[in-house]
N, C-alpha and C. Protein backbone atom coordinates (compact mmCIF):
# COMPACT_ATOMS: atom_id res chain seq x y z
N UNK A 1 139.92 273.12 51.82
CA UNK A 1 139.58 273.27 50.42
C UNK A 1 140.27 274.51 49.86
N UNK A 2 140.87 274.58 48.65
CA UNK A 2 141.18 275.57 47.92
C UNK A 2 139.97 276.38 47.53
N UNK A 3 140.51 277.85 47.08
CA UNK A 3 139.44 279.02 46.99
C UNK A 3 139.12 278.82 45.52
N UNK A 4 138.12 279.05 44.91
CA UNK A 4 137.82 278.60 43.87
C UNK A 4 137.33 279.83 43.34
N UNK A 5 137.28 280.22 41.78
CA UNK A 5 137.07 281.83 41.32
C UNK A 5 135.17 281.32 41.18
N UNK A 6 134.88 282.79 41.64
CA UNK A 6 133.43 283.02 41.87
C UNK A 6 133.10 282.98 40.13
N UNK A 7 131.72 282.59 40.43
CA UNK A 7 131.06 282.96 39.05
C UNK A 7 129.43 283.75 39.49
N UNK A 8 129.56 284.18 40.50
CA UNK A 8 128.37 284.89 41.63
C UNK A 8 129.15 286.09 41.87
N UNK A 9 128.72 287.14 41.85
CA UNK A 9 129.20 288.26 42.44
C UNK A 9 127.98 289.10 41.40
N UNK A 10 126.75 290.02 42.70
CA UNK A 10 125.92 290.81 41.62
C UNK A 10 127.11 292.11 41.54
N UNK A 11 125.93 292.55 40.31
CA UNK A 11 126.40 293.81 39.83
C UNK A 11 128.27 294.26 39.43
N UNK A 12 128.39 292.83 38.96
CA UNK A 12 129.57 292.83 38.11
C UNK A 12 129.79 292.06 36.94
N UNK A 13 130.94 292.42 35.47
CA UNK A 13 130.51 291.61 34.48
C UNK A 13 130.92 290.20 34.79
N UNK A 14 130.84 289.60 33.60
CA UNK A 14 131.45 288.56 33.48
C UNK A 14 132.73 288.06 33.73
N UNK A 15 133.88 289.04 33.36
CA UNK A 15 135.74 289.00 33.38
C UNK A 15 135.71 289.07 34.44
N UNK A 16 134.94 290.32 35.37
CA UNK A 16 135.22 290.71 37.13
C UNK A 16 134.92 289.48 38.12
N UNK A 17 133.48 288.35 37.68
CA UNK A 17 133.35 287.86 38.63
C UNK A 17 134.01 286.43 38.46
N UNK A 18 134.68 286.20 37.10
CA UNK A 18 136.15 285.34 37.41
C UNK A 18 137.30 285.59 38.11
N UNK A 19 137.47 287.02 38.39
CA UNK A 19 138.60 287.16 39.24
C UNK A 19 138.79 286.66 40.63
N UNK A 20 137.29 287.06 41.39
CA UNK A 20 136.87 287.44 42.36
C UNK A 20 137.06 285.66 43.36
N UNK A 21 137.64 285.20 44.03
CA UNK A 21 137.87 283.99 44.64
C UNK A 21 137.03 284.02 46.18
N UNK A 22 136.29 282.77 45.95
CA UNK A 22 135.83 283.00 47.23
C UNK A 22 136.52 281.80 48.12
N UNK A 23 136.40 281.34 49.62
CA UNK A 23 136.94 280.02 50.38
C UNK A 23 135.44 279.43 50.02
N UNK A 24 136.08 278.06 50.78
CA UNK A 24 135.30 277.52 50.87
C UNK A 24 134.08 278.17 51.96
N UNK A 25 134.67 278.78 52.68
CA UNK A 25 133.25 279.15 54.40
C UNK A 25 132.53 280.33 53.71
N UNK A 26 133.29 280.63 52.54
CA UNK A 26 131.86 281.45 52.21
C UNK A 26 130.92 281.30 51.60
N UNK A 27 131.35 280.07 50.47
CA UNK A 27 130.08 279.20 49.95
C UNK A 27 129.34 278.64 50.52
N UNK A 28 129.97 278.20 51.41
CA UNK A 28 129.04 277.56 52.71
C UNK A 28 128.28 278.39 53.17
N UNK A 29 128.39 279.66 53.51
CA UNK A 29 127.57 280.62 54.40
C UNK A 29 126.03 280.62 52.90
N UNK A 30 126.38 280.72 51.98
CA UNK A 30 125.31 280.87 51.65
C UNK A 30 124.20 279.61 51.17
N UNK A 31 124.47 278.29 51.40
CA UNK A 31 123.96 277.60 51.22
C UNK A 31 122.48 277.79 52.33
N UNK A 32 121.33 277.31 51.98
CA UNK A 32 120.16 277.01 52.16
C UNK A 32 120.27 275.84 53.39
N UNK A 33 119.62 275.20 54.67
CA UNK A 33 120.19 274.56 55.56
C UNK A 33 119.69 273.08 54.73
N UNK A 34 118.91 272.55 53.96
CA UNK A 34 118.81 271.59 53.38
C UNK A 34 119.82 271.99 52.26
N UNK A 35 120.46 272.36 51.39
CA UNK A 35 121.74 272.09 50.97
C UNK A 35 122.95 272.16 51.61
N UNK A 36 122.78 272.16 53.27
CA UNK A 36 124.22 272.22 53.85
C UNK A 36 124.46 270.86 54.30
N UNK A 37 123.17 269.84 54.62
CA UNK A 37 122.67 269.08 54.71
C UNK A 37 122.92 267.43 53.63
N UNK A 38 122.55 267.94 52.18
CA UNK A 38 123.10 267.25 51.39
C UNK A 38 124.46 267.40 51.19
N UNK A 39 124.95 268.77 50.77
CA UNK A 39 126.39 268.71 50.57
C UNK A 39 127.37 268.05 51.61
N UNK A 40 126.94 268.05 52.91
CA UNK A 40 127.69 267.28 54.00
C UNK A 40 127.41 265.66 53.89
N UNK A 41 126.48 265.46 53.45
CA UNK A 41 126.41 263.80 52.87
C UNK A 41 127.23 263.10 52.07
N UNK A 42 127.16 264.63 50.59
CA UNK A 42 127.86 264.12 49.30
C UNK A 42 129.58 263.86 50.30
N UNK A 43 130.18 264.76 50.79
CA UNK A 43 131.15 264.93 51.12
C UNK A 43 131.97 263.90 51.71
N UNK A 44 130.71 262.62 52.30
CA UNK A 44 131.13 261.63 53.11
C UNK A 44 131.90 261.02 51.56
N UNK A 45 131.56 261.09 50.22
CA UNK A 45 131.59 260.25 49.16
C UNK A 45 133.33 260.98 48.42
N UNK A 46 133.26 262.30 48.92
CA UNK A 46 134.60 262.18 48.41
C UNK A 46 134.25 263.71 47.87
N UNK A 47 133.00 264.28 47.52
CA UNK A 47 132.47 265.89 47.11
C UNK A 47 132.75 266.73 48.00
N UNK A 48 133.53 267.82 46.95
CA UNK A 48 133.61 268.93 47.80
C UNK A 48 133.07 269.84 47.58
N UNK A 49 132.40 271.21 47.57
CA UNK A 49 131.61 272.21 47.69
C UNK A 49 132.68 272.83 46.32
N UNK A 50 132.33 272.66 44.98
CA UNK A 50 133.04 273.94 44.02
C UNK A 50 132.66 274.90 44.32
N UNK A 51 131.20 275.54 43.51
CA UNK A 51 130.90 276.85 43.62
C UNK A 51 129.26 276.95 43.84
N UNK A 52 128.69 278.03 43.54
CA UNK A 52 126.96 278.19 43.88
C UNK A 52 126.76 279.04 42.63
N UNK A 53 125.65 278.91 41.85
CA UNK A 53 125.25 279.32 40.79
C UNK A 53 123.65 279.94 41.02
N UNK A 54 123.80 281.14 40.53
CA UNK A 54 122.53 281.88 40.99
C UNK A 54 121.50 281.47 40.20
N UNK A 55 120.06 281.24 40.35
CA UNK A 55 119.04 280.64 39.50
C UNK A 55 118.03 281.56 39.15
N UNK A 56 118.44 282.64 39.81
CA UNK A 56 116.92 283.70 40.05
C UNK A 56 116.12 282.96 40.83
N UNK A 57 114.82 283.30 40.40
CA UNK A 57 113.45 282.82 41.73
C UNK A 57 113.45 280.82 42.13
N UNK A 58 114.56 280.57 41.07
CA UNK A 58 114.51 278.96 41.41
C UNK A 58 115.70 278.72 42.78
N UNK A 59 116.46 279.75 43.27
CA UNK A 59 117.33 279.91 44.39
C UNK A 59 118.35 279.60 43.75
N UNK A 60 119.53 279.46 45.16
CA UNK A 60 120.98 279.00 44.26
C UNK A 60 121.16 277.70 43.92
N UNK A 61 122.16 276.76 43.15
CA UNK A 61 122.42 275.55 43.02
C UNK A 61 123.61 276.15 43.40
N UNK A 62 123.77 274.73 44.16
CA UNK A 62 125.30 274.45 45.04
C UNK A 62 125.95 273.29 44.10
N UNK A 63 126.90 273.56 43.26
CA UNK A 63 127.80 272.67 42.15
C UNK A 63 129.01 271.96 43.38
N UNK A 64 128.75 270.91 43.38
CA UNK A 64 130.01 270.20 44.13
C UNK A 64 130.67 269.22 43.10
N UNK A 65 131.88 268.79 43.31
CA UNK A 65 132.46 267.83 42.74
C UNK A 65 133.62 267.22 43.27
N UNK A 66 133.73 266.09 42.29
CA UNK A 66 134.67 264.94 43.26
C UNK A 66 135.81 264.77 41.64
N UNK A 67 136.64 265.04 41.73
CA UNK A 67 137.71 265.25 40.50
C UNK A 67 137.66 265.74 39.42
N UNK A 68 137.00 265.16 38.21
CA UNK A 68 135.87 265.51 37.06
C UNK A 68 134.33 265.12 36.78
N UNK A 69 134.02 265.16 38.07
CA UNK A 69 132.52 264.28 38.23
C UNK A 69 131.81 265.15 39.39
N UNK A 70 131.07 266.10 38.65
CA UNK A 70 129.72 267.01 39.11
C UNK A 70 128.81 266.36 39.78
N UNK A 71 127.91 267.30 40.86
CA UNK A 71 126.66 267.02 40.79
C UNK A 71 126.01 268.19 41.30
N UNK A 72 124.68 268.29 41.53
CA UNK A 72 124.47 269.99 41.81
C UNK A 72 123.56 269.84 42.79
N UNK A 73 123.22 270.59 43.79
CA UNK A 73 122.22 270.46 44.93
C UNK A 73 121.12 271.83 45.02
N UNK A 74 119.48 272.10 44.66
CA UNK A 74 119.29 273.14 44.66
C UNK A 74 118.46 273.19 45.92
N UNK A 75 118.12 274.48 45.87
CA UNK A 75 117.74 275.09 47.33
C UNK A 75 116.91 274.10 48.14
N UNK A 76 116.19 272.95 47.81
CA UNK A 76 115.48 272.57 48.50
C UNK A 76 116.43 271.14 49.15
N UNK A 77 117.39 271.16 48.76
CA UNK A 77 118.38 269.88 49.35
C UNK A 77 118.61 268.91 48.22
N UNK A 78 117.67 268.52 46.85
CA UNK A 78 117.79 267.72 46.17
C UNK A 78 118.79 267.45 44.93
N UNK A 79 119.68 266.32 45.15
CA UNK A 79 120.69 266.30 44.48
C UNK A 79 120.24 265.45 43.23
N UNK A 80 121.35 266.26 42.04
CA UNK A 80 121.37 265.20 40.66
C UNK A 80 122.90 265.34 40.58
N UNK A 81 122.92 263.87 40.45
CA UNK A 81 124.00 263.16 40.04
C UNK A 81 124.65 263.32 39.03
N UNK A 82 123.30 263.51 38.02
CA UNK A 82 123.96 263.25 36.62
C UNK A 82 123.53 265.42 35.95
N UNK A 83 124.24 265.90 36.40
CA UNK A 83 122.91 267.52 36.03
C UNK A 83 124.04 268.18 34.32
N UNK A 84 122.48 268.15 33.65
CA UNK A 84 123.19 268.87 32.62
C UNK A 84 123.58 270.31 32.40
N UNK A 85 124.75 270.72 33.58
CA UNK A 85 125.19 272.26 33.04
C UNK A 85 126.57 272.21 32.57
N UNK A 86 126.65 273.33 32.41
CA UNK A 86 128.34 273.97 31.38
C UNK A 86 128.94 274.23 32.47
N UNK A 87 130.32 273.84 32.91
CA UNK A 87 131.62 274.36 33.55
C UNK A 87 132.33 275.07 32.76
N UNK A 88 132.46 276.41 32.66
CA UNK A 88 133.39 276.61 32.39
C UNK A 88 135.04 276.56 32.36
N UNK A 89 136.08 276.70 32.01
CA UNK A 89 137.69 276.68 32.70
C UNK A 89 137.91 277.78 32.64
């Protein structure tokens, strides 16, 4: 997988934590073991691990996607298919 620019990094602004690229094994390291779980499912389908989006006390969501087609996995393993957030470019 290509390194994809963080949108996670504490205690930096907004411009800094677009710079900041993480691999793929490090998104992975922080996934929850029921989202390492789903995301290795989605993956059979063609999803790859984009990025992880911090939630505060709701944990992280793990954003995967398969070309232009999202879906998000949060801490407890449960995926939506269809999830209404903003990507930025």
């Amino acid at each position: 997988m290509e390194p994809v620019q963080s949108s996670f990094a504490a205690g930096s602004t907004s411009q800094e934590r677009r710079q900041q690229a993480f691999d793929a094994r490090q998104w992975w390291e922080r996934l929850s073991m029921d989202q390492k779980f789903a995301v290795y499912q989605l993956s059979k389908f063609g999803f790859e691990l984009a990025f992880i989006r911090n939630q505060g006390e709701l944990g992280p969501l793990a954003v995967v996607r398969r070309q232009r087609e999202y879906a998000t996995v949060n801490h407890a393993g449960e995926v939506d298919l269809n999830p209404t957030i903003t990507i930025r470019d």
